[in-house]
Protein backbone atom coordinates (compact mmCIF):
# COMPACT_ATOMS: atom_id res chain seq x y z
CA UNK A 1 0.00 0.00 0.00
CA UNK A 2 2.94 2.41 0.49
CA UNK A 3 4.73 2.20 -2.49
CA UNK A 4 1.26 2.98 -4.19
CA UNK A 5 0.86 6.32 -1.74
CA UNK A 6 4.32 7.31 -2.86
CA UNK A 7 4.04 6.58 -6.34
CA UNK A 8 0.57 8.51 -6.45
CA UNK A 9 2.37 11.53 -4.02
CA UNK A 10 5.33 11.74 -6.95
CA UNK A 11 2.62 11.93 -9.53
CA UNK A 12 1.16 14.96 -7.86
CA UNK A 13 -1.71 13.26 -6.02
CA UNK A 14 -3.20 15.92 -3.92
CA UNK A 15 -5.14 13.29 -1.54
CA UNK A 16 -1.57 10.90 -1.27
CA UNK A 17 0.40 14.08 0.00
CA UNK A 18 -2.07 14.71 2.56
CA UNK A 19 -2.11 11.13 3.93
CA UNK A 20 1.75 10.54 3.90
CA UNK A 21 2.51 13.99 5.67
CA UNK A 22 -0.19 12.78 8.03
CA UNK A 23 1.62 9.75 8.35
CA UNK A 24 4.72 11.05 8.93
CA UNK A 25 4.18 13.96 11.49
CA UNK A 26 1.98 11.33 13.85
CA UNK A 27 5.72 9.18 13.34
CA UNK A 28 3.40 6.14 11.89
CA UNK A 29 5.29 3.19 9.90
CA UNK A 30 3.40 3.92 7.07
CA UNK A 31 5.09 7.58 6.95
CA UNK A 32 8.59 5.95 7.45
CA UNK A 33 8.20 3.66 4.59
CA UNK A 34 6.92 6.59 2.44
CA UNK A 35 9.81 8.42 3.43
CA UNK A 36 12.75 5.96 2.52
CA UNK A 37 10.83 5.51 -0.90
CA UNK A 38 10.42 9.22 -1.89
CA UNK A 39 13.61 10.47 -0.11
CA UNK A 40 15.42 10.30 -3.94
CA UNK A 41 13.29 12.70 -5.06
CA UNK A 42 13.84 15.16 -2.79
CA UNK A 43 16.21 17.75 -2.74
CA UNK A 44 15.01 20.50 -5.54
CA UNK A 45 12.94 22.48 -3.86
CA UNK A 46 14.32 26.06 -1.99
CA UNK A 47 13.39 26.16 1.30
CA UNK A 48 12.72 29.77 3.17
CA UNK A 49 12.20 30.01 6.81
CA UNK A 50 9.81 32.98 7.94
CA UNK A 51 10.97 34.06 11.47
CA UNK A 52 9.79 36.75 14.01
CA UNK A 53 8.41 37.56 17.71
CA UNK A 54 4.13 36.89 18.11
CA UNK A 55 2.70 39.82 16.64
CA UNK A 56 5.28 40.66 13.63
CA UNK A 57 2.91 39.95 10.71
CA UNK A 58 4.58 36.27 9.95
CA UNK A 59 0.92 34.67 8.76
CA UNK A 60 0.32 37.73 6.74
CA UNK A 61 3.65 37.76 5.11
CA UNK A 62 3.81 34.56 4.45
CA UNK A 63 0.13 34.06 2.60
CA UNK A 64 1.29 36.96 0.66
CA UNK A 65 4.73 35.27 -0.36
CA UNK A 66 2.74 32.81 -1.04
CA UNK A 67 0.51 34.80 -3.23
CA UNK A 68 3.09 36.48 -5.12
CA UNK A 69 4.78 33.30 -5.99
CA UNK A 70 1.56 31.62 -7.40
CA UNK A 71 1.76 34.87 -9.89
CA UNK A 72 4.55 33.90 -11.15
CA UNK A 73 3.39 30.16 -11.46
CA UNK A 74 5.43 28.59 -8.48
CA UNK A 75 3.60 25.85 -6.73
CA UNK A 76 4.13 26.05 -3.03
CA UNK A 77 4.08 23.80 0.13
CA UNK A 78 3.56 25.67 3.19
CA UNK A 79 4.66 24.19 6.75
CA UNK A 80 3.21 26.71 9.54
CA UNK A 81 3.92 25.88 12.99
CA UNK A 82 1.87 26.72 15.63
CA UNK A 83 1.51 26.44 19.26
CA UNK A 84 0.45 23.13 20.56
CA UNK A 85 -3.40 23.09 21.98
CA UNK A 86 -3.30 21.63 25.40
CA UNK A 87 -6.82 19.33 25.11
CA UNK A 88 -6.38 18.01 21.35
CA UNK A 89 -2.13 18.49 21.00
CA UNK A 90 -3.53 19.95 17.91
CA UNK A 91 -2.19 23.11 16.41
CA UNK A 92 -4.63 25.86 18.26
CA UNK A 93 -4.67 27.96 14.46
CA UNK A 94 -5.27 25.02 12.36
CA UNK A 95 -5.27 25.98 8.67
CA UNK A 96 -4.67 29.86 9.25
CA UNK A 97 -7.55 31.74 8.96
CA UNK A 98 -5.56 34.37 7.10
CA UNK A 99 -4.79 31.56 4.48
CA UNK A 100 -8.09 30.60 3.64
CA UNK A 101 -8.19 32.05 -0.16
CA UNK A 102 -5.27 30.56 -0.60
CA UNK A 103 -6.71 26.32 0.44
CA UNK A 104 -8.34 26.33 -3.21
CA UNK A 105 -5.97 27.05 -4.80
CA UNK A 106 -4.42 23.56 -6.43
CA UNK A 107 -0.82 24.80 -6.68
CA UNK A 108 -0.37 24.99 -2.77
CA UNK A 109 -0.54 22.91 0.14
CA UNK A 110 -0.68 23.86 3.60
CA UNK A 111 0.09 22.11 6.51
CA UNK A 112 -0.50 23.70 10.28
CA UNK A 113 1.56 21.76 13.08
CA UNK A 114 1.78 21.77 16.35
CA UNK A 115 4.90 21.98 18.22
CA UNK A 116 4.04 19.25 20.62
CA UNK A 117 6.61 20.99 23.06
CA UNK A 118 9.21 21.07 21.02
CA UNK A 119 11.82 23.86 21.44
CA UNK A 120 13.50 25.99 19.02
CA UNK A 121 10.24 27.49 16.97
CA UNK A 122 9.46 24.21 15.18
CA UNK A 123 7.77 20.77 15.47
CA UNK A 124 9.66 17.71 16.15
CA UNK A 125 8.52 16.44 12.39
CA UNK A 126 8.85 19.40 10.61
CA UNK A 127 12.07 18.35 8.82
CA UNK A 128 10.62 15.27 7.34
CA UNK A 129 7.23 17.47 6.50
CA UNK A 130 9.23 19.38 4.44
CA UNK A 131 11.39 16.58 2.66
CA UNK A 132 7.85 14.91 1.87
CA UNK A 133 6.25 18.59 0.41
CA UNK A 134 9.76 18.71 -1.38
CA UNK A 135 9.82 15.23 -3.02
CA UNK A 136 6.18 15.83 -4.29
CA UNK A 137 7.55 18.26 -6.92
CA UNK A 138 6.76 22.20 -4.97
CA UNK A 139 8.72 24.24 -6.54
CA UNK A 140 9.27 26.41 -2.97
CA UNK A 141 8.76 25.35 0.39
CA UNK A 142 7.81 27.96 2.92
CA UNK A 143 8.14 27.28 6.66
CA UNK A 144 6.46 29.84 9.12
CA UNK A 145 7.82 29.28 13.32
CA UNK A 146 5.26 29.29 15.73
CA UNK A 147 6.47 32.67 16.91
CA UNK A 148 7.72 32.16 20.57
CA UNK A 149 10.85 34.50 21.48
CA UNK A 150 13.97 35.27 20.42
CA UNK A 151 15.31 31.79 20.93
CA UNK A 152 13.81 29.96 17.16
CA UNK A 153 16.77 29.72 15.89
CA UNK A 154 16.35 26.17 14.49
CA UNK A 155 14.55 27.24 11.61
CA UNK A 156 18.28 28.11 10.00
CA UNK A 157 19.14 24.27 10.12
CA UNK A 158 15.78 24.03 8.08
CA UNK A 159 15.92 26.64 5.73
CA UNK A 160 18.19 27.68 2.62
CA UNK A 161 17.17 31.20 2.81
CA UNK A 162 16.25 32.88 6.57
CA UNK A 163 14.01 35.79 6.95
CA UNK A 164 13.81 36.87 9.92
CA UNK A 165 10.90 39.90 10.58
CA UNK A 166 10.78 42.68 12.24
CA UNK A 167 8.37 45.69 13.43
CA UNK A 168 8.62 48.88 14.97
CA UNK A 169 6.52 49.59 18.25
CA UNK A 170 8.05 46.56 20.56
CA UNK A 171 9.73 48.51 23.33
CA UNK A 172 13.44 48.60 23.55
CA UNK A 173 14.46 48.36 19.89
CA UNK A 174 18.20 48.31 20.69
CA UNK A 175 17.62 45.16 22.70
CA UNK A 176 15.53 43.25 19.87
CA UNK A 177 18.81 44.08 17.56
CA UNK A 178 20.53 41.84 20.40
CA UNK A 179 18.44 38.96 19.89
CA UNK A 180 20.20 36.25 18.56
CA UNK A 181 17.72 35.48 16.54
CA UNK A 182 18.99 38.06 13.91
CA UNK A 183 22.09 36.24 13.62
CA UNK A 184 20.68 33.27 11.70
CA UNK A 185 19.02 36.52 8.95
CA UNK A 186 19.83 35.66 5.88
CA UNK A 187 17.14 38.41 4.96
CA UNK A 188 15.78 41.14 7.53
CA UNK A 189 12.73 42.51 7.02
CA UNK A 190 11.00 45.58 8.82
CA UNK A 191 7.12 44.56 8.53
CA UNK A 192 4.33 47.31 9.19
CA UNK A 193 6.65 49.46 7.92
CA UNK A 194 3.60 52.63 7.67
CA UNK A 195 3.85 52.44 11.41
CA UNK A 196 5.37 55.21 13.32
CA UNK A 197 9.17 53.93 14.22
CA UNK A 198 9.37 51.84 11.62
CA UNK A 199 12.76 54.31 10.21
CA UNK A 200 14.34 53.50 13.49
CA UNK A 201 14.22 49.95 13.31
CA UNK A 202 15.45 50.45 9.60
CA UNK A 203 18.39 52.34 10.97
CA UNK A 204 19.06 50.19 13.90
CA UNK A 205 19.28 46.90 11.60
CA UNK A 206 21.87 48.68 9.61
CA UNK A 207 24.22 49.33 12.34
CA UNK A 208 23.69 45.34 13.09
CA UNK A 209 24.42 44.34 9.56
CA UNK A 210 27.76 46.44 9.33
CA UNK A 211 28.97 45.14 12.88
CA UNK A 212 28.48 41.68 10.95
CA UNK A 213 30.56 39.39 9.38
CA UNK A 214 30.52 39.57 5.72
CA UNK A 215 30.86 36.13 4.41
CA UNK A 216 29.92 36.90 0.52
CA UNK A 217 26.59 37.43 1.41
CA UNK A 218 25.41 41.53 2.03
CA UNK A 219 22.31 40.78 4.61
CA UNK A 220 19.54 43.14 2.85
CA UNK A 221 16.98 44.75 4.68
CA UNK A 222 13.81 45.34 3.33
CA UNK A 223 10.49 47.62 4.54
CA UNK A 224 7.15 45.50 3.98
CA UNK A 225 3.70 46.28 4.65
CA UNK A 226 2.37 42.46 4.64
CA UNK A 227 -1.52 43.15 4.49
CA UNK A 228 -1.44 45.71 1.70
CA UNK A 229 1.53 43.43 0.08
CA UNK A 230 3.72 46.09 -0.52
CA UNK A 231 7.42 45.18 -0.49
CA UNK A 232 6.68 41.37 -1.46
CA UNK A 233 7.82 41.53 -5.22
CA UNK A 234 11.19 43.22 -3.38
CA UNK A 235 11.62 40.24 -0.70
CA UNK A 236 11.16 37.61 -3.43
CA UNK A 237 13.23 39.47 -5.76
CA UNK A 238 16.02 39.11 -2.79
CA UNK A 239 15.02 35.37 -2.01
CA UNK A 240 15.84 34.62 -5.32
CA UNK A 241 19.45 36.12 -5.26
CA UNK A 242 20.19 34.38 -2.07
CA UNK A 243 19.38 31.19 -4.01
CA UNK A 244 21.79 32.14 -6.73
CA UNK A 245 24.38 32.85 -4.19
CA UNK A 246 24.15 29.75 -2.43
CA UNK A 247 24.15 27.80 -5.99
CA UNK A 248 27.16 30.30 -7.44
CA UNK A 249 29.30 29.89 -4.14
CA UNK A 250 29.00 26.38 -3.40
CA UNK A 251 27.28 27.16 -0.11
CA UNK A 252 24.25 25.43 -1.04
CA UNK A 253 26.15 22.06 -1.32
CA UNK A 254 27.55 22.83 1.94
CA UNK A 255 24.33 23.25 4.07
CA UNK A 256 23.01 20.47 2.21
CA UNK A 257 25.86 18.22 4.06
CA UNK A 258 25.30 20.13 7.38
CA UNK A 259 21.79 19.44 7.38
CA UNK A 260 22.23 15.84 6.12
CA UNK A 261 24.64 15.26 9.22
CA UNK A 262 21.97 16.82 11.79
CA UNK A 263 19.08 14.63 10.21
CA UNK A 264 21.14 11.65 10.94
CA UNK A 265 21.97 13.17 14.06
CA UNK A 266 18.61 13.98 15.29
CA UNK A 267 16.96 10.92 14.21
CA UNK A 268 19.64 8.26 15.96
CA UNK A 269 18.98 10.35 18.73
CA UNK A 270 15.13 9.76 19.28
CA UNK A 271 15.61 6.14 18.07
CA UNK A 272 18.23 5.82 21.19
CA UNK A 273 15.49 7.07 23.40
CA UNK A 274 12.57 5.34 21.97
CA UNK A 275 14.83 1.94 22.61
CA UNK A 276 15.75 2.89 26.36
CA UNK A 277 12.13 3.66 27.18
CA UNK A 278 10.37 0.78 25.14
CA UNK A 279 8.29 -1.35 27.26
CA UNK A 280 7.09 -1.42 30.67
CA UNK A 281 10.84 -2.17 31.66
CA UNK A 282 12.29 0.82 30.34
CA UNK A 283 9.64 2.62 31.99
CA UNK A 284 9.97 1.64 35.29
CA UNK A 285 13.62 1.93 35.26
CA UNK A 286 12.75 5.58 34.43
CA UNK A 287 10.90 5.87 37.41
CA UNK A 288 13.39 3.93 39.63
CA UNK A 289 16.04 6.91 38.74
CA UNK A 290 14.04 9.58 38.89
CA UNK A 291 13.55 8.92 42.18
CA UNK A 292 17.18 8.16 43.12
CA UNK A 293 17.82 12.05 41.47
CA UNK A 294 14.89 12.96 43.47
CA UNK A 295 16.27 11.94 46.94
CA UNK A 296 19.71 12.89 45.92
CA UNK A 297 20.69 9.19 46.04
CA UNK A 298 21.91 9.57 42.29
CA UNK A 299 23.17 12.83 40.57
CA UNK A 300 21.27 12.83 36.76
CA UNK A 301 24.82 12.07 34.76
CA UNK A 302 25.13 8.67 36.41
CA UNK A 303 22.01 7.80 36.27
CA UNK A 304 21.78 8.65 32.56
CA UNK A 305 24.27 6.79 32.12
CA UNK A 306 22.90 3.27 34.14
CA UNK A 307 19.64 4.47 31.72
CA UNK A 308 21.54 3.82 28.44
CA UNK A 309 23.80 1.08 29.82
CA UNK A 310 20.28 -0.59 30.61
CA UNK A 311 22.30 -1.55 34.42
């Protein structure tokens, strides 16, 4: 039954895609399978990260990327991450209300996830989500964070190209331009940019750019106004010579081996895990340490350590 869901998902079967992603973010067999099958034909698609504090227009900018791209006859899968409801461990926006026009349309997919208390601004299956949308032939692959802090910095293990948005209004400006978050930029863009402030910010992210190191890439920063979609043309415009650097510089091949080793990386590491706590053994040695930690009869690095041993 799998290799018919892939084959159908490589032909551009709209109903296949849907089940295998299901299959894969819920970590099923079924989605492994589809995953080893359709893993050759991934790998052409450019992946852009949208990045930002709650309340910086991410959604809106990224249904209006996502607009602008269909214009110029892109097809699009679009991974937006969202905070994890606490009753269903569902994502609490579901299919983004302010992407609605955009669910008709049969050139893009969208797919809300919930973190499911993962760290880091993305979901624990959000790299295979996107391998899965990629294999399936979309031409781009937008992924929005769920918009936590300053600390989403994952989404630049994820990503080929990084924008990371900004507004004017948030309180101490100067301290935003701290965040570490601007670090991973590989594009900074000052959203609700007919706000008052919005100059400031423009200014401020210019001092951070030249204290930068320049690596071959110039970090551009770009003024958008995401619900009137002014600026988007612009920020594609730049998304696309970001893609051209990474192809003309050999960077791209480079990230593609960095995020090939943290795949590997990442997934040996929750199959380690899933092993030590299988069964009702590996459970209740859990327990047995935890409570040795708790009554200080155990510090948590040797007890770790008995955990993996299996002692």
């Amino acid at each position: 039954m799998t290799s018919e869901l892939s084959r159908r998902l490589l032909e551009g079967d709209r109903r296949a895609l849907t089940r295998v992603v299901t299959f894969v973010e819920n970590g099923y067999a079924e989605g492994l399978e589809a995953l080893r099958e359709i893993f050759p034909s991934s790998g052409r698609a450019h992946i852009v990260g949208i990045t930002g504090s709650t309340g910086s227009g991410k959604s809106t900018l990224t249904g209006a990327l996502a607009r602008e791209y269909r214009k110029r006859d892109r097809s699009i899968g679009l991974v937006a991450v969202d905070p994890t409801s606490p009753l269903s461990h569902g994502a609490i926006l579901g299919d983004r209300i302010r992407m609605q026009d955009l669910t008709s349309d049969p050139g893009v997919f969208i797919r809300s996830m919930a973190t499911r208390g993962a760290l880091g601004g993305l979901a624990a299956a959000t790299g295979d989500v996107v391998t899965v949308l990629d294999a399936s032939g979309k031409d781009m692959v937008i992924v929005e964070t769920v918009g936590a802090g300053q600390d989403e910095v994952e989404i630049a293990d994820t990503a080929h190209t990084t924008v990371v948005i900004n507004v004017p209004g948030t309180g101490d400006d100067m301290q935003a331009i701290k965040a570490a978050i601007l670090e991973i930029a590989d594009i900074l863009v000052v959203n609700k940019a007919d706000r008052p402030g919005a100059e400031a910010v423009y200014k401020q992210l210019h001092i951070f750019t030249d204290l930068q190191r320049n690596e071959g890439w110039q970090v551009p920063i770009l003024k958008t106004v995401a619900h009137k979609e002014q600026g988007i043309a612009e920020l594609i415009e730049e998304i696309d010579n970001h893609r051209d650097y990474l192809a003309r510089s050999g960077r791209l091949d480079e990230m593609r081996r960095q995020r090939a080793r943290r795949q590997l990386l990442a997934v040996a590491q929750t199959m380690l895990l899933a092993r030590v706590l299988d069964g009702s053994e590996g459970q209740d040695a859990v327990e047995e340490l935890v409570q040795a930690i708790a009554e200080r009869r155990l510090d948590p690095h040797s007890a770790a350590e008995r955990l993996v041993k299996g002692d």
